[in-house]
C-alpha atoms as a PDB file:
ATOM      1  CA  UNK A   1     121.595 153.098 122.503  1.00  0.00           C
ATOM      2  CA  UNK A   2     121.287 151.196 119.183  1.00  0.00           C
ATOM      3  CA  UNK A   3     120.410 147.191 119.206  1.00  0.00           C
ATOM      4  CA  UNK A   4     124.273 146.763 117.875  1.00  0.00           C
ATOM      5  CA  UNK A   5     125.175 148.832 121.375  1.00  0.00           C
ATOM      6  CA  UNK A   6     123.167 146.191 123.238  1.00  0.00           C
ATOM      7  CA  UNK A   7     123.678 143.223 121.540  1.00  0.00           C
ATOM      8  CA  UNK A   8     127.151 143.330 120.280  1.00  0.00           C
ATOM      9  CA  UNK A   9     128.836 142.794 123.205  1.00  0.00           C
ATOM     10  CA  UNK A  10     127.210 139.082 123.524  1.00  0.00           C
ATOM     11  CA  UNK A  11     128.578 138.326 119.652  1.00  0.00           C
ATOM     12  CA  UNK A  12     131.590 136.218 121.627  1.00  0.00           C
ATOM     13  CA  UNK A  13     129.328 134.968 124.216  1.00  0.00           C
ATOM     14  CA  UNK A  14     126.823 133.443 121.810  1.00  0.00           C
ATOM     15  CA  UNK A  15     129.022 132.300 119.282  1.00  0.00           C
ATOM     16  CA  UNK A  16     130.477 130.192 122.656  1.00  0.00           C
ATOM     17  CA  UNK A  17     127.212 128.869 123.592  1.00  0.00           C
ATOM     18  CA  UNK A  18     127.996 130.859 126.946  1.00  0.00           C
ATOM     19  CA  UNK A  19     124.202 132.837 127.081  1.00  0.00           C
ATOM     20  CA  UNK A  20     121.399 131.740 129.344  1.00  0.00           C
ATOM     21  CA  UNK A  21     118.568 130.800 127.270  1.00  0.00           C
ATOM     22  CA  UNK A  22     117.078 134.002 126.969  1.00  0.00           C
ATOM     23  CA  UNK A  23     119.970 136.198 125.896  1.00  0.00           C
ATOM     24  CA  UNK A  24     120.789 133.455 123.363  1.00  0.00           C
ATOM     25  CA  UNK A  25     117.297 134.151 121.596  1.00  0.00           C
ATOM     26  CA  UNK A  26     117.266 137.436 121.943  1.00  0.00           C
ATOM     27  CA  UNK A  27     120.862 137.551 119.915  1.00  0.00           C
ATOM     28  CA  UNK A  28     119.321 135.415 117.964  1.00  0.00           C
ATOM     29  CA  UNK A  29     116.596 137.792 116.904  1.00  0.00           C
ATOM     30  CA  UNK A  30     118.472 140.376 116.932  1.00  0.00           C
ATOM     31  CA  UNK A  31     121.094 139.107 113.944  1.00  0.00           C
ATOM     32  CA  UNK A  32     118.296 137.727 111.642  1.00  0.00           C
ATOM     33  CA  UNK A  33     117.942 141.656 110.772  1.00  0.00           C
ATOM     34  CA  UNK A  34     121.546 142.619 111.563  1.00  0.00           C
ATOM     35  CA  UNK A  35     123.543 142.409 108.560  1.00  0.00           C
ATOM     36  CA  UNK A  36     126.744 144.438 111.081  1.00  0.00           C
ATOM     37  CA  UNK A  37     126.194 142.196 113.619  1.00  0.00           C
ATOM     38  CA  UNK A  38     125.892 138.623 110.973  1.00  0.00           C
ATOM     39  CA  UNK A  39     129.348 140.370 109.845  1.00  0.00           C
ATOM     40  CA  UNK A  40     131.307 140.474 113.311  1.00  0.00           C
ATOM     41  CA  UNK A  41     129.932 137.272 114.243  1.00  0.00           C
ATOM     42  CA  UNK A  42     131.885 136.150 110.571  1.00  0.00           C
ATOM     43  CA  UNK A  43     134.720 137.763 111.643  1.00  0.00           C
ATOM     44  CA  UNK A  44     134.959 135.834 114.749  1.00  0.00           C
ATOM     45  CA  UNK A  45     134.268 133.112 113.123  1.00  0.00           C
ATOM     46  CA  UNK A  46     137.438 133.572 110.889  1.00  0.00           C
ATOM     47  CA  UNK A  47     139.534 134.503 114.068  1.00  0.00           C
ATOM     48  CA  UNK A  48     138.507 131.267 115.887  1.00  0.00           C
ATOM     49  CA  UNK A  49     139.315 129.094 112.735  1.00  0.00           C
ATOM     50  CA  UNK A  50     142.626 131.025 112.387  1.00  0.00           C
ATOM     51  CA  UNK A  51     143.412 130.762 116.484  1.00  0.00           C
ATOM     52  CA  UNK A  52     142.230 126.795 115.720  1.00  0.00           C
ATOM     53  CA  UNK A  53     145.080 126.293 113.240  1.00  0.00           C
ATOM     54  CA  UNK A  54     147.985 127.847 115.073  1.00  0.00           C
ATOM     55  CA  UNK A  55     150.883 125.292 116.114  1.00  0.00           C
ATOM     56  CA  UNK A  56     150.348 124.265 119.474  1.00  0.00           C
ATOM     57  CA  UNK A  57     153.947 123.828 120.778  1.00  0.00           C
ATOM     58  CA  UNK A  58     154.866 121.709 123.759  1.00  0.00           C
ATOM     59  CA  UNK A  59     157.034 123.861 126.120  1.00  0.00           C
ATOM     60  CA  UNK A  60     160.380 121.669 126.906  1.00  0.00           C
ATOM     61  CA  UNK A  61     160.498 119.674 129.576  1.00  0.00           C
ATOM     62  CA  UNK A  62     162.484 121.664 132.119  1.00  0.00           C
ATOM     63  CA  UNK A  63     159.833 123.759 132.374  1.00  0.00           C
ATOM     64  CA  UNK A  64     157.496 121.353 133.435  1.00  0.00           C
ATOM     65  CA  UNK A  65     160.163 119.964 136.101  1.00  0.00           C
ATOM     66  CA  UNK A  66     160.800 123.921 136.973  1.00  0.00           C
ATOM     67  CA  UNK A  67     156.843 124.308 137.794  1.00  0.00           C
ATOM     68  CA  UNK A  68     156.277 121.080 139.402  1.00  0.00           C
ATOM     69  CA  UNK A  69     159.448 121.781 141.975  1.00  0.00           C
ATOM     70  CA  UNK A  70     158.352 125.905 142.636  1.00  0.00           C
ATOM     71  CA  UNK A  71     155.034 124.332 143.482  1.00  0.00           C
ATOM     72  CA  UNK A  72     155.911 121.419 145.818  1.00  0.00           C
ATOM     73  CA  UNK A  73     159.281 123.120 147.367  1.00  0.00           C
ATOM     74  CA  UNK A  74     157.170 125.557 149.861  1.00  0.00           C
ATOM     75  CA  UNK A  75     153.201 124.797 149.796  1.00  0.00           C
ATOM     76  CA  UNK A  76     151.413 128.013 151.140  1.00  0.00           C
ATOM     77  CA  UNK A  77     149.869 127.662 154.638  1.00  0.00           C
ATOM     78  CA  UNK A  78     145.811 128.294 154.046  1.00  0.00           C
ATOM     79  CA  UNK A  79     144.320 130.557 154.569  1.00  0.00           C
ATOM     80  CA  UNK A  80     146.685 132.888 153.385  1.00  0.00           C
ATOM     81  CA  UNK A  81     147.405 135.923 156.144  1.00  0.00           C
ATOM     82  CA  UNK A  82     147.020 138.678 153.930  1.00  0.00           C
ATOM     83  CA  UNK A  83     144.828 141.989 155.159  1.00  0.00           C
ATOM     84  CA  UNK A  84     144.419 143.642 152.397  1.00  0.00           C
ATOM     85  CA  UNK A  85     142.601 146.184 153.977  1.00  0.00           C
ATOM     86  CA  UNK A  86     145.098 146.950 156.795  1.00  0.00           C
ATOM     87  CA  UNK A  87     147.855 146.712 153.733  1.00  0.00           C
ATOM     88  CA  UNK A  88     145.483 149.938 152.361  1.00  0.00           C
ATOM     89  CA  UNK A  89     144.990 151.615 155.007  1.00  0.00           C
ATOM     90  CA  UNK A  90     148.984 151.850 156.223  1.00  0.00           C
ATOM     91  CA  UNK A  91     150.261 151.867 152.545  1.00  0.00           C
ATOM     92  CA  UNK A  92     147.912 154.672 151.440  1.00  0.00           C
ATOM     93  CA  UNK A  93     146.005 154.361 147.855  1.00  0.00           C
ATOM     94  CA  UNK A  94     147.670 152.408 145.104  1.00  0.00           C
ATOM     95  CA  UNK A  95     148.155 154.716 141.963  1.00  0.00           C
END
């Protein structure tokens, strides 16, 4: 496995600040002699900016009144009674 293999998948995670302290240097490290890697992490960069700038359109109103009312009209009783494994076990494997 290559150090792109390893590290690439933490490109999103670092460029979040979402790494323990460890995994954030070792990313680090890792793209001060990754040119590949410096590039994805650009090209995230340039999705994020272009994800930043899309409209951000307020849904109408009724659909705020339509959640609010499906959520209050019948509250679930907690815990939920759902047996998931007995639901298996009679319904057979899910395909």
């Amino acid at each position: 496995m290559t150090d792109c293999e390893t590290f690439g998948p933490f490109l999103s995670a670092w460029m979040d600040d979402d790494l323990a302290p460890g995994e954030r240097r070792a990313v680090a490290r890792h793209l001060v002699g990754c040119p590949d890697c410096q590039q994805t992490l650009r090209a995230y960069g340039g999705v994020r900016r272009l994800l930043r700038a899309m409209p951000h359109p307020e849904p109408p109103r009724s659909v705020a009144r339509a959640v609010r009312a499906r959520l209050t009209a019948a509250p679930p009783s907690w815990p939920l009674d759902w047996d998931v494994a007995g639901d298996a076990q009679r319904d057979g494997p899910a395909l």
